[in-house]
PDB file of N, CA and C in Angstrom:
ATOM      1  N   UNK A   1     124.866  64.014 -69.259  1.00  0.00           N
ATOM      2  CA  UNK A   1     125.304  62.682 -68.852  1.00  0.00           C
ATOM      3  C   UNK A   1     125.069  61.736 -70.021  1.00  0.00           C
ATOM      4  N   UNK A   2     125.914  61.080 -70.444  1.00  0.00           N
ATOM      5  CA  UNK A   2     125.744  60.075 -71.500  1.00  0.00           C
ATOM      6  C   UNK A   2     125.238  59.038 -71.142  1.00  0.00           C
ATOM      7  N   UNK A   3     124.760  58.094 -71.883  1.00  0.00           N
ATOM      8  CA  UNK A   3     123.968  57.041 -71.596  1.00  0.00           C
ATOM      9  C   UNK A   3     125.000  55.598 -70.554  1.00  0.00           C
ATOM     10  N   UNK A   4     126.224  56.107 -70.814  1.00  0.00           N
ATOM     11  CA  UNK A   4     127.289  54.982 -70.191  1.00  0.00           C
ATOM     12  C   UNK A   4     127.891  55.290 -69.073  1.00  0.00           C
ATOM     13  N   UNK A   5     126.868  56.540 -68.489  1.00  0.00           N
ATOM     14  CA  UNK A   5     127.495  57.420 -66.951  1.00  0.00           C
ATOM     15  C   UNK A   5     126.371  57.307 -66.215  1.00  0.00           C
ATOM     16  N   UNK A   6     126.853  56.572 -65.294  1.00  0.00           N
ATOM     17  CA  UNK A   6     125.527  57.005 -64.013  1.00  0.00           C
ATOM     18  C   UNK A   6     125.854  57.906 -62.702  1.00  0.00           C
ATOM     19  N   UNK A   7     125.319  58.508 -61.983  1.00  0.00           N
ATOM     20  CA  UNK A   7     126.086  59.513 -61.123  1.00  0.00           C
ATOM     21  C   UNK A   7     125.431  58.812 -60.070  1.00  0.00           C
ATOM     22  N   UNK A   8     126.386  58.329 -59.235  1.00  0.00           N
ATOM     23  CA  UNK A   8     126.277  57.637 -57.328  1.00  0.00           C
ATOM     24  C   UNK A   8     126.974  58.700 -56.681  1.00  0.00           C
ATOM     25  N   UNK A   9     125.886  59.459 -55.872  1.00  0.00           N
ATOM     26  CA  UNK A   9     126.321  60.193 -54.819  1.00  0.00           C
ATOM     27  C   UNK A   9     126.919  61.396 -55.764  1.00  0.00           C
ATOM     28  N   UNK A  10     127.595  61.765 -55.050  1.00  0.00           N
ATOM     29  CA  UNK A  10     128.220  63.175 -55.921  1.00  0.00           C
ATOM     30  C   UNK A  10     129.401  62.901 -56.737  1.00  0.00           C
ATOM     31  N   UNK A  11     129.460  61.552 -57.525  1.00  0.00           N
ATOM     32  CA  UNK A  11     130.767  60.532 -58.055  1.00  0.00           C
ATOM     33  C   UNK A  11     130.365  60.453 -59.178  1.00  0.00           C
ATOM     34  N   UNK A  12     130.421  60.759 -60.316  1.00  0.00           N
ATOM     35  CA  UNK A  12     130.544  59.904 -61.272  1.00  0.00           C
ATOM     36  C   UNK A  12     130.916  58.552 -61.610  1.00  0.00           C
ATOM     37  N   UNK A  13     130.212  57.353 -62.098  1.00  0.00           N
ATOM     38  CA  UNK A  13     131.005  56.142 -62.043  1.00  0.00           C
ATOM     39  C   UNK A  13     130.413  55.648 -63.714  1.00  0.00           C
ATOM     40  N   UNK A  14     131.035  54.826 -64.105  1.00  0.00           N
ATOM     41  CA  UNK A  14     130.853  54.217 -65.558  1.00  0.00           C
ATOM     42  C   UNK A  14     129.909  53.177 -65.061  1.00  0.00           C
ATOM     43  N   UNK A  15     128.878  52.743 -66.456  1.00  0.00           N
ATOM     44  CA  UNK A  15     127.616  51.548 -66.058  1.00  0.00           C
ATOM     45  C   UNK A  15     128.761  50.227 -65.788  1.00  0.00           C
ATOM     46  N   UNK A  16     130.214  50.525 -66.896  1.00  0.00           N
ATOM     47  CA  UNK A  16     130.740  49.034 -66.150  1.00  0.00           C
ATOM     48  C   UNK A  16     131.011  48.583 -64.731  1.00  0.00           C
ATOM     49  N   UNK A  17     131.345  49.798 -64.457  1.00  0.00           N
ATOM     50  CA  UNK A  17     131.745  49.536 -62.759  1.00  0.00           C
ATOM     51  C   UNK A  17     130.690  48.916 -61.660  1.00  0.00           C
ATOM     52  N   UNK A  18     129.503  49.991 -62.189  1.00  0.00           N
ATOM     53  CA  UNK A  18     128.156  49.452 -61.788  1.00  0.00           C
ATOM     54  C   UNK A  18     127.917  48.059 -62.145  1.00  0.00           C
ATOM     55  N   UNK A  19     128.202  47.377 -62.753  1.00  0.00           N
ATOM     56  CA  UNK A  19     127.380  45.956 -63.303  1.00  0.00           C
ATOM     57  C   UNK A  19     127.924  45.551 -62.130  1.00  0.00           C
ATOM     58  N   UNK A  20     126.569  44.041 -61.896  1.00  0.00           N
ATOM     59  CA  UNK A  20     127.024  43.660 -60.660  1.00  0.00           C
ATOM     60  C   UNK A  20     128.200  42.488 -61.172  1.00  0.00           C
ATOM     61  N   UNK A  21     128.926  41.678 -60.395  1.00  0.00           N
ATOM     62  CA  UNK A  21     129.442  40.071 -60.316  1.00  0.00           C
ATOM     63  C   UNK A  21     128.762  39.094 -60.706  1.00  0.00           C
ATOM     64  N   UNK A  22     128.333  38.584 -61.635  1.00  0.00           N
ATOM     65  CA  UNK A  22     127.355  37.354 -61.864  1.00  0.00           C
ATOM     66  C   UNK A  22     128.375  36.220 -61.365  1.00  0.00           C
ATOM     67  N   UNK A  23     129.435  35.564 -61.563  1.00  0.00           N
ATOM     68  CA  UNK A  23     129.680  34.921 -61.453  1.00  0.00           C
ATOM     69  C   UNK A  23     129.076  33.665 -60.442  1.00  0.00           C
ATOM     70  N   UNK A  24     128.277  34.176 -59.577  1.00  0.00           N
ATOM     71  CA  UNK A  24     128.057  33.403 -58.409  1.00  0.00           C
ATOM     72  C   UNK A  24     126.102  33.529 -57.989  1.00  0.00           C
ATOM     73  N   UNK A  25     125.569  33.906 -59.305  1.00  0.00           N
ATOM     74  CA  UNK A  25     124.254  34.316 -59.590  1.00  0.00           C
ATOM     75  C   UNK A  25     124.099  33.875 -60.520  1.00  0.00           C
ATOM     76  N   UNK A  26     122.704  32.808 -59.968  1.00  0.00           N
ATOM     77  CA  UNK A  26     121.670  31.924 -60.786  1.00  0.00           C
ATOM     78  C   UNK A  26     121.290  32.700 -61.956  1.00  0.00           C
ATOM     79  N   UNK A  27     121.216  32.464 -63.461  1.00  0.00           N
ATOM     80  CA  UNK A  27     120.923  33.464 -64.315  1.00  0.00           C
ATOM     81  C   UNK A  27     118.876  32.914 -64.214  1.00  0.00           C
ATOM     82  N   UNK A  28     118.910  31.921 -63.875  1.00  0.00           N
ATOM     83  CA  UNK A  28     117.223  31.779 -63.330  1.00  0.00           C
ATOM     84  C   UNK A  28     116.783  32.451 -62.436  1.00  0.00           C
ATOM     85  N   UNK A  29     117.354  32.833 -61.284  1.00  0.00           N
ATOM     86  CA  UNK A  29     117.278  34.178 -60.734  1.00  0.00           C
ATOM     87  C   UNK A  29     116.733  35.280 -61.187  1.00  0.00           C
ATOM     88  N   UNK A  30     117.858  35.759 -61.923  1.00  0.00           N
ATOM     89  CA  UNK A  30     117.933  37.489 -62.249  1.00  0.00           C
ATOM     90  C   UNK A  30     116.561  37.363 -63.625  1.00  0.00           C
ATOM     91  N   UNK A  31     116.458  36.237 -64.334  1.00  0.00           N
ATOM     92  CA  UNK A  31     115.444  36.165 -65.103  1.00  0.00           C
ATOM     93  C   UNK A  31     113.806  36.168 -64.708  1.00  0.00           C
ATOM     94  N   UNK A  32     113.938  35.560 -63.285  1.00  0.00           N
ATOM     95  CA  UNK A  32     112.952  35.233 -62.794  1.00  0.00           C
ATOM     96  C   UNK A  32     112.304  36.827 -62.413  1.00  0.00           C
ATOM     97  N   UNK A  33     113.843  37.395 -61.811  1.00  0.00           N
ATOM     98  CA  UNK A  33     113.588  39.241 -61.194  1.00  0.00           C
ATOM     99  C   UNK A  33     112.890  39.746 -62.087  1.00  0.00           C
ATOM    100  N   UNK A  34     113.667  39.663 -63.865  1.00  0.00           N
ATOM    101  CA  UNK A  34     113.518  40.714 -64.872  1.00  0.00           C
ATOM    102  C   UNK A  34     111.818  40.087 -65.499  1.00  0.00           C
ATOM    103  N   UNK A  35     111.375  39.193 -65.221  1.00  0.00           N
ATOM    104  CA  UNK A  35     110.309  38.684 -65.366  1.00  0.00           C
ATOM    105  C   UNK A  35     109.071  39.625 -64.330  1.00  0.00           C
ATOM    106  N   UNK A  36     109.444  39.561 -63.269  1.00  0.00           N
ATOM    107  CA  UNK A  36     108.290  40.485 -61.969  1.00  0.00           C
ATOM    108  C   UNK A  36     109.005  41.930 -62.226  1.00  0.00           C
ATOM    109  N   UNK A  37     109.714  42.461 -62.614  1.00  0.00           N
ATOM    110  CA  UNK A  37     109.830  43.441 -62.990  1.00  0.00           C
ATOM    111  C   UNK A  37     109.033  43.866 -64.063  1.00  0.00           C
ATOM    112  N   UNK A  38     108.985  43.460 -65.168  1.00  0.00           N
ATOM    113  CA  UNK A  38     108.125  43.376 -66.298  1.00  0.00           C
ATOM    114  C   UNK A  38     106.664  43.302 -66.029  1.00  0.00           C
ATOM    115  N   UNK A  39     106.218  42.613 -65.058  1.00  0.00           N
ATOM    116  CA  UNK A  39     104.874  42.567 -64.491  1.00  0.00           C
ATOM    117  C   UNK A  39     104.541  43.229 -63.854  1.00  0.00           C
ATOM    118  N   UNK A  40     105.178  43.799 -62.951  1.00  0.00           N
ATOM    119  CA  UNK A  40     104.774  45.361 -62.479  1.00  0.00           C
ATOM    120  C   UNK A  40     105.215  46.389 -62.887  1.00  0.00           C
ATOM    121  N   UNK A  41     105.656  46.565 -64.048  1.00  0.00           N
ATOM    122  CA  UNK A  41     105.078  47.749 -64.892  1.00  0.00           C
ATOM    123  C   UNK A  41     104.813  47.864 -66.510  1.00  0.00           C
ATOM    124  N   UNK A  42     104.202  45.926 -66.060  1.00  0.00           N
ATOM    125  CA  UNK A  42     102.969  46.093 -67.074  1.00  0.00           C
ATOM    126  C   UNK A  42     103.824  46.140 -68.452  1.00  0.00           C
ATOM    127  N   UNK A  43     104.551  45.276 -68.593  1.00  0.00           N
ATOM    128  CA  UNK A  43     105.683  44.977 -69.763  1.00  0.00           C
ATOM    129  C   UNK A  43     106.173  43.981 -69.927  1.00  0.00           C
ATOM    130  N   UNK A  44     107.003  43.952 -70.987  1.00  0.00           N
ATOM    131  CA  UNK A  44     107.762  42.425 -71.358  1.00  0.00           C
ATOM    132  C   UNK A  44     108.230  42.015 -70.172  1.00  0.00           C
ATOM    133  N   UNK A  45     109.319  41.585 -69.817  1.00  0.00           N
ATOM    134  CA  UNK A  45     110.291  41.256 -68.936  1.00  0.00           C
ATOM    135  C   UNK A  45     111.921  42.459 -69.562  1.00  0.00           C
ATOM    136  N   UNK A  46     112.422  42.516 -68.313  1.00  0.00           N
ATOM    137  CA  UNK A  46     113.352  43.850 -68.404  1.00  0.00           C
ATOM    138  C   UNK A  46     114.624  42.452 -68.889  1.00  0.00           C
ATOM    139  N   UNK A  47     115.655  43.352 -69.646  1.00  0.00           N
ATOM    140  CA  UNK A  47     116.756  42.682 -69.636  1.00  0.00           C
ATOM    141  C   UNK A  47     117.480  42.291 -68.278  1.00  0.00           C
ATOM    142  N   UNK A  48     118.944  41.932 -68.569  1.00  0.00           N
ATOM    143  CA  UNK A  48     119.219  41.791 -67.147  1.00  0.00           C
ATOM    144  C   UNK A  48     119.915  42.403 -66.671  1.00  0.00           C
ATOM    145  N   UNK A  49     120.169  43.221 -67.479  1.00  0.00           N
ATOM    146  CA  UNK A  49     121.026  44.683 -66.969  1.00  0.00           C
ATOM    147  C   UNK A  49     120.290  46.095 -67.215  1.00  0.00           C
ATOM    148  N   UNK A  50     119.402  45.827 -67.368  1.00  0.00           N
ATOM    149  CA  UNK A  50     117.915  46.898 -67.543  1.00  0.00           C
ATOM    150  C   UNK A  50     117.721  47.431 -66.248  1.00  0.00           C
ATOM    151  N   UNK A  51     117.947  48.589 -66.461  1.00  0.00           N
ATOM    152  CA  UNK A  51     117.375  49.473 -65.098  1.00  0.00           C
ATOM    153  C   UNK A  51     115.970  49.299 -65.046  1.00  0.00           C
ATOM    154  N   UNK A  52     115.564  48.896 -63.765  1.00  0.00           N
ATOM    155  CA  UNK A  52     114.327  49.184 -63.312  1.00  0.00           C
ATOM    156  C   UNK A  52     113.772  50.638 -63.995  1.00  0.00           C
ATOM    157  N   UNK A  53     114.228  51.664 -62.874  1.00  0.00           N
ATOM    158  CA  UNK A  53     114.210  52.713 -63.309  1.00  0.00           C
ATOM    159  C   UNK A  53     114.006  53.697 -64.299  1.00  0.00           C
ATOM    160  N   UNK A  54     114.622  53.291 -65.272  1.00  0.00           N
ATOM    161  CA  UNK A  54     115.043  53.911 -66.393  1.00  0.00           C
ATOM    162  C   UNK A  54     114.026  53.259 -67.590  1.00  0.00           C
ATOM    163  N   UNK A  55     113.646  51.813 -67.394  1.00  0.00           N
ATOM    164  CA  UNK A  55     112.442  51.449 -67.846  1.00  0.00           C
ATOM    165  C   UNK A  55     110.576  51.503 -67.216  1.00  0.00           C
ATOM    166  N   UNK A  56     110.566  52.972 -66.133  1.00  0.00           N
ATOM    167  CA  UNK A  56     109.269  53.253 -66.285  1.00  0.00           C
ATOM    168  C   UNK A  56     108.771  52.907 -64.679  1.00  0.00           C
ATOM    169  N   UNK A  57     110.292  52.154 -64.067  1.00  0.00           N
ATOM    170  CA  UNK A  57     109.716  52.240 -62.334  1.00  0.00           C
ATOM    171  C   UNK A  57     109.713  53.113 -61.516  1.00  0.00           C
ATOM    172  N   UNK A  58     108.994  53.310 -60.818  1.00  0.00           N
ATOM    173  CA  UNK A  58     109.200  54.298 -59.352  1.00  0.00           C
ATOM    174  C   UNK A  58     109.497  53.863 -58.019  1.00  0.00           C
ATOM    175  N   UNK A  59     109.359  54.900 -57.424  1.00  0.00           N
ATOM    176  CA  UNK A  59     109.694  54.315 -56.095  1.00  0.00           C
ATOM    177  C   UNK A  59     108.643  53.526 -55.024  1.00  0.00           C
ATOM    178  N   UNK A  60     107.216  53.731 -55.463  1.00  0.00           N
ATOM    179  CA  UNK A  60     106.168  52.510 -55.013  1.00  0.00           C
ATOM    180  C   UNK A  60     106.549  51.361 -55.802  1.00  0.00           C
ATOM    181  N   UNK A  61     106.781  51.230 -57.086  1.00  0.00           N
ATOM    182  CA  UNK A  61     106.680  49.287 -57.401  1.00  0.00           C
ATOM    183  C   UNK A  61     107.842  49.300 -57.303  1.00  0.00           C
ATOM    184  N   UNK A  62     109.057  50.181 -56.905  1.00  0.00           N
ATOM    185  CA  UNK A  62     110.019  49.781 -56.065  1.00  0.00           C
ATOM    186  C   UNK A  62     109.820  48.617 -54.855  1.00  0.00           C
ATOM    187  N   UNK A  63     108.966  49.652 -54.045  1.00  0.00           N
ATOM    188  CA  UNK A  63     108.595  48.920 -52.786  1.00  0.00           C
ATOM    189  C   UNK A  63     107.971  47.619 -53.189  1.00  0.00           C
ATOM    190  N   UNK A  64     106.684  47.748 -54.280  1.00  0.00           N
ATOM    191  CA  UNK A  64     105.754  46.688 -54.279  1.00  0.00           C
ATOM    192  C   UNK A  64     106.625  45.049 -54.915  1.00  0.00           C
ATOM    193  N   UNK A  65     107.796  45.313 -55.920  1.00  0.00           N
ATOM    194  CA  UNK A  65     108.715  44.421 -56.304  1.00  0.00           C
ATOM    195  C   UNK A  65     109.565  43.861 -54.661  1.00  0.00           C
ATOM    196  N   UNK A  66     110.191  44.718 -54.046  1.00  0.00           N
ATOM    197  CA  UNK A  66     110.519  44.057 -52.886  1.00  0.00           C
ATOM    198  C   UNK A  66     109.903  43.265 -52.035  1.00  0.00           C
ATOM    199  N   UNK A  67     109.012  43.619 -51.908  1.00  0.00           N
ATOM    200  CA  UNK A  67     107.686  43.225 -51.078  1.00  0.00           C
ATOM    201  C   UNK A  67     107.723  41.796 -52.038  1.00  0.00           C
ATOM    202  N   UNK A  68     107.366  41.789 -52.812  1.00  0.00           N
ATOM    203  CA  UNK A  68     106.843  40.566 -53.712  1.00  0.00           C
ATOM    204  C   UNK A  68     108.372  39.517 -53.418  1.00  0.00           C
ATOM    205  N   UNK A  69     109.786  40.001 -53.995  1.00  0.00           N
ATOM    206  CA  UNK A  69     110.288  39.547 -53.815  1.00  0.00           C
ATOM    207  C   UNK A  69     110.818  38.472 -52.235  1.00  0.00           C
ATOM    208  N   UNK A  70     110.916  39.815 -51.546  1.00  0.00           N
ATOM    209  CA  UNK A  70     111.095  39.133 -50.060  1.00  0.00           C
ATOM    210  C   UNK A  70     110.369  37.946 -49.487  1.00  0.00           C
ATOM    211  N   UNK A  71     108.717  37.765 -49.968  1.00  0.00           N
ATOM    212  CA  UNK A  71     107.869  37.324 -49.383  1.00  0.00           C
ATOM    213  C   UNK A  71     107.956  35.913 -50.337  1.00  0.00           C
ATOM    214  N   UNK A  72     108.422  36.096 -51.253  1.00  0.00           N
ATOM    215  CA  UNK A  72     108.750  34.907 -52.094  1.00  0.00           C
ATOM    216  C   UNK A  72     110.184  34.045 -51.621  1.00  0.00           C
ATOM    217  N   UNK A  73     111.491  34.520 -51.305  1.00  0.00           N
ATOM    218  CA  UNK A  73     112.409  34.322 -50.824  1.00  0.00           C
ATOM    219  C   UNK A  73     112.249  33.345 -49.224  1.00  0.00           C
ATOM    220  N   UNK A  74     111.436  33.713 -48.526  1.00  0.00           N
ATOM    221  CA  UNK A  74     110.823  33.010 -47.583  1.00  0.00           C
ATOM    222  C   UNK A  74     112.194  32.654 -46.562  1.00  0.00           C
ATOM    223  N   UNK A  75     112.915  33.748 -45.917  1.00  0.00           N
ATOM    224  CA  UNK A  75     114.025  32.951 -45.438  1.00  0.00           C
ATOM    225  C   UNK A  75     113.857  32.559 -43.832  1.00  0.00           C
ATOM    226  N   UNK A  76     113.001  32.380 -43.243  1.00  0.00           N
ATOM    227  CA  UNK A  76     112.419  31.659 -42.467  1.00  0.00           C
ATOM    228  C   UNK A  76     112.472  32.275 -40.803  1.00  0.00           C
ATOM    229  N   UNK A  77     113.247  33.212 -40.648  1.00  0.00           N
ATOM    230  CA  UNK A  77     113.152  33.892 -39.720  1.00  0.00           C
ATOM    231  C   UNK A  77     112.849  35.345 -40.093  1.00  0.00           C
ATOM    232  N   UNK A  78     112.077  36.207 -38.719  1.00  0.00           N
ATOM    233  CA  UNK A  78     111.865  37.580 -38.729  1.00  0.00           C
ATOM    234  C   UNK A  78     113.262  38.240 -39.029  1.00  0.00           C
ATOM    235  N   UNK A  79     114.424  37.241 -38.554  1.00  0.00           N
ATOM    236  CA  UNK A  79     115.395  38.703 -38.253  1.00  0.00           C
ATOM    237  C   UNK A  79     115.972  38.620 -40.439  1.00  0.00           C
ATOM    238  N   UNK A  80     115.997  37.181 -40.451  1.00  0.00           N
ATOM    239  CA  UNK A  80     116.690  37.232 -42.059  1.00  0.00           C
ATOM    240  C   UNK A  80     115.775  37.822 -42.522  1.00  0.00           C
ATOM    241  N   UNK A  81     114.827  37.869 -42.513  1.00  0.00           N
ATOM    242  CA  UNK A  81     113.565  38.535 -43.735  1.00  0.00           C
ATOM    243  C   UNK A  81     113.834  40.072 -43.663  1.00  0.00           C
ATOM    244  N   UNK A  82     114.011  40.669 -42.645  1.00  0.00           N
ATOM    245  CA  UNK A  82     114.453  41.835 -42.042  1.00  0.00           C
ATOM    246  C   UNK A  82     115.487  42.594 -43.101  1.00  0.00           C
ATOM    247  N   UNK A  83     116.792  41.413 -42.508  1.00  0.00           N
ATOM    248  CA  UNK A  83     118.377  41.572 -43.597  1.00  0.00           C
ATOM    249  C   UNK A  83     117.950  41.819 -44.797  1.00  0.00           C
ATOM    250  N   UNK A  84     117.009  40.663 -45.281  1.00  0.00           N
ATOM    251  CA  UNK A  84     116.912  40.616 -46.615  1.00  0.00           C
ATOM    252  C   UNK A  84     116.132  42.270 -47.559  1.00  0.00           C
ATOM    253  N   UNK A  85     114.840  42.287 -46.507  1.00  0.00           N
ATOM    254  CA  UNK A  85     114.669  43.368 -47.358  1.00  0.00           C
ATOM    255  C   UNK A  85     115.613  44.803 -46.766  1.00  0.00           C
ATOM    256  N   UNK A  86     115.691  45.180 -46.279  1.00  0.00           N
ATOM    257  CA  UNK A  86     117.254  46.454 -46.266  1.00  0.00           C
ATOM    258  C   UNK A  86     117.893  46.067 -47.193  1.00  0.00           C
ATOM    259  N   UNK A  87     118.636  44.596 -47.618  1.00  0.00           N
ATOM    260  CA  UNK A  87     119.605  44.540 -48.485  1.00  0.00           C
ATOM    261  C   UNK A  87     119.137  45.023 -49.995  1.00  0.00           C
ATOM    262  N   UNK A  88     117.617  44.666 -50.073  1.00  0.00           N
ATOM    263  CA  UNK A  88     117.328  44.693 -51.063  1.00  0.00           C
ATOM    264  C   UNK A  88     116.689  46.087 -52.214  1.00  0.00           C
ATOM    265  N   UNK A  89     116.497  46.801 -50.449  1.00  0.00           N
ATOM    266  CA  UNK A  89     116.223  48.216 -50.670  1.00  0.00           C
ATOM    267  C   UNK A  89     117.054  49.078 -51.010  1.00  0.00           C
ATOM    268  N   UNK A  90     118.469  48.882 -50.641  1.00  0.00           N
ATOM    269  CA  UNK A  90     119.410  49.496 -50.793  1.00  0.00           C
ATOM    270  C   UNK A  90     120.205  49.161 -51.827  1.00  0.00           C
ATOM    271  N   UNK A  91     120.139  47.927 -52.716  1.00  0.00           N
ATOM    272  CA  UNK A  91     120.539  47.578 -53.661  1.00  0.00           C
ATOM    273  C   UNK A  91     119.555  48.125 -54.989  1.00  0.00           C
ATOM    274  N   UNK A  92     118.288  48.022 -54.696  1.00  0.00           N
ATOM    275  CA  UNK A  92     117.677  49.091 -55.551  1.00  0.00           C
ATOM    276  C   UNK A  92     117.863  50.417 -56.184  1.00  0.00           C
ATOM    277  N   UNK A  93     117.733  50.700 -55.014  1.00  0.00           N
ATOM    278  CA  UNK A  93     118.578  52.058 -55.225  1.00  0.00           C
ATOM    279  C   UNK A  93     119.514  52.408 -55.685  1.00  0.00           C
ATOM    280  N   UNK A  94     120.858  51.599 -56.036  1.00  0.00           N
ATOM    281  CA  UNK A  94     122.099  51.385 -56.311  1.00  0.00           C
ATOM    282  C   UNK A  94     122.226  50.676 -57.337  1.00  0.00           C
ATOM    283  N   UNK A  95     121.532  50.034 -57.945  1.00  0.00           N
ATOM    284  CA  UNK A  95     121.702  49.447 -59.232  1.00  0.00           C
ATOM    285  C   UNK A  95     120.846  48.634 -59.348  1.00  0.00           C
ATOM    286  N   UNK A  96     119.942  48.991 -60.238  1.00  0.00           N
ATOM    287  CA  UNK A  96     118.360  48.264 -60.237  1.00  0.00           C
ATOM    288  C   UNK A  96     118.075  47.147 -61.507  1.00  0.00           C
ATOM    289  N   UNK A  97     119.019  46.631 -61.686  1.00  0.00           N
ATOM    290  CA  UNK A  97     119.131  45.895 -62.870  1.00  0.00           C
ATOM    291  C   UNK A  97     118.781  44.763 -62.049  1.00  0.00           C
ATOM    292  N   UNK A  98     118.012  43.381 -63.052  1.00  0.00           N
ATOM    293  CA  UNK A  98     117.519  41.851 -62.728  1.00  0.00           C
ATOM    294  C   UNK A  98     118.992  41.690 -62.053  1.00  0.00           C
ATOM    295  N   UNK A  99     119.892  41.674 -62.689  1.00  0.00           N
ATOM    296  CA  UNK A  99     121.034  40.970 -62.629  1.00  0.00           C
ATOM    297  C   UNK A  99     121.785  41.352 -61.126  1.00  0.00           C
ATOM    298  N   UNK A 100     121.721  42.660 -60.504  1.00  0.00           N
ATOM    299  CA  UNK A 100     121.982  43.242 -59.248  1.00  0.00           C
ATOM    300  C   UNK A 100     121.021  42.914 -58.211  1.00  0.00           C
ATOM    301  N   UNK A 101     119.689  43.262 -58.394  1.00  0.00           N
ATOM    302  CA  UNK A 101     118.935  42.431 -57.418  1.00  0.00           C
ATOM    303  C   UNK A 101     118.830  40.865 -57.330  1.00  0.00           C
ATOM    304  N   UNK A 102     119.469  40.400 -58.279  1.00  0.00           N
ATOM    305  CA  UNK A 102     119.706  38.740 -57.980  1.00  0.00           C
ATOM    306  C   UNK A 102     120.937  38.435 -57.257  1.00  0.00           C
ATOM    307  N   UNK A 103     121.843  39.159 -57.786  1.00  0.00           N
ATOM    308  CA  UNK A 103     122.821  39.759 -56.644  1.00  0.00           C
ATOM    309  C   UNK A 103     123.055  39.506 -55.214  1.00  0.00           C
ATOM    310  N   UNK A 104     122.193  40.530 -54.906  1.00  0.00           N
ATOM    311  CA  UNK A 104     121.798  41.139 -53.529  1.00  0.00           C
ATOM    312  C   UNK A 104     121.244  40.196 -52.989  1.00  0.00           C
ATOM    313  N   UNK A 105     120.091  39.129 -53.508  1.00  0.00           N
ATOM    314  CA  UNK A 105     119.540  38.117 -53.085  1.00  0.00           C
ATOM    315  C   UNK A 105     120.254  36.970 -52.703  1.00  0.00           C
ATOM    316  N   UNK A 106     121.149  36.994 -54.011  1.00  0.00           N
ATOM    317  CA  UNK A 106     122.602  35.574 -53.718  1.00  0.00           C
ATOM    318  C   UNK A 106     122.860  35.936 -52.631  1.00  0.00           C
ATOM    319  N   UNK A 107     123.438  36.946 -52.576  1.00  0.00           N
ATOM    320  CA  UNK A 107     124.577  37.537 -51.607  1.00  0.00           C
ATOM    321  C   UNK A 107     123.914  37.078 -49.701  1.00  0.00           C
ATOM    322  N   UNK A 108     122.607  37.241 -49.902  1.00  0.00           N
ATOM    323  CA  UNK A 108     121.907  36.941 -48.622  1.00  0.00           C
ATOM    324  C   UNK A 108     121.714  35.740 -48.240  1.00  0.00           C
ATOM    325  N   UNK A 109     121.519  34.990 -48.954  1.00  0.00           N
ATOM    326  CA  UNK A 109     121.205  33.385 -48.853  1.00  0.00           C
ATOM    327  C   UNK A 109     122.749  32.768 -48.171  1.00  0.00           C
ATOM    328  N   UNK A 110     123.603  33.286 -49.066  1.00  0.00           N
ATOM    329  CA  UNK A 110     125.172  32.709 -49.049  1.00  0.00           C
ATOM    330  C   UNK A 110     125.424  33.603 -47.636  1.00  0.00           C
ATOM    331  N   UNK A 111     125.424  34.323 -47.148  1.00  0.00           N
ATOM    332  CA  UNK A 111     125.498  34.729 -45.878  1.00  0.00           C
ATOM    333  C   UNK A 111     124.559  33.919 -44.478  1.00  0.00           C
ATOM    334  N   UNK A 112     123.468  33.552 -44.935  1.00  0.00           N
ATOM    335  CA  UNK A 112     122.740  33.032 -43.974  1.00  0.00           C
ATOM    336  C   UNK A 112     123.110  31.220 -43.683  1.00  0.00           C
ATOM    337  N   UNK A 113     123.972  30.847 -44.962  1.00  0.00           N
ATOM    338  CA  UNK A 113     124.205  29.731 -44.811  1.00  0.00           C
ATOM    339  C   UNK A 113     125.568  29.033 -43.700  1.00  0.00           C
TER     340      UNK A 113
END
């Protein structure tokens, strides 16, 4: 696999396809992400298209970044906090870049509004 192929599911897809939409994402956001990313695992801050992953995360400061995140997000009910982290778990998983989990975060706020 070359460095510009990521494999989703049994698919091959190119990292471009993968990048998320910024257009509609705070780049204070995804900086803020690639910042607590960097802090839990004990590093600079990740770019913003920096895989989690691929720079040294697992699947606990997976969890422990969500956790941090969600609880910071504060969206004021049990059931949004709920939405939020599934969305956010599953966007992990799927493309773990600052810039995708800021994403995923837009994407929730702008739904709850």
């Amino acid at each position: 696999m070359s460095s510009q192929q990521l494999y989703h599911g049994d698919t091959e897809v190119s990292r471009k396809e993968q990048q998320p939409a910024m257009d509609h994402v705070p780049d204070a956001l995804a900086t803020a992400i690639a910042r607590e990313m960097g802090n839990i695992l004990v590093r600079q801050p990740l770019g913003l298209m920096d895989d989690f992953f691929l720079a040294g995360g697992d699947s606990s400061r997976a969890v422990e970044l969500i956790t941090r995140l969600v609880e910071r997000c504060a969206l004021g009910d049990a059931e949004a906090t709920d939405q939020l982290h599934a969305a956010l778990t599953l966007a992990m998983f799927d493309n773990a870049s600052p810039a995708a989990i800021a994403e995923a975060i837009a994407k929730q706020t702008i739904e709850r509004s």
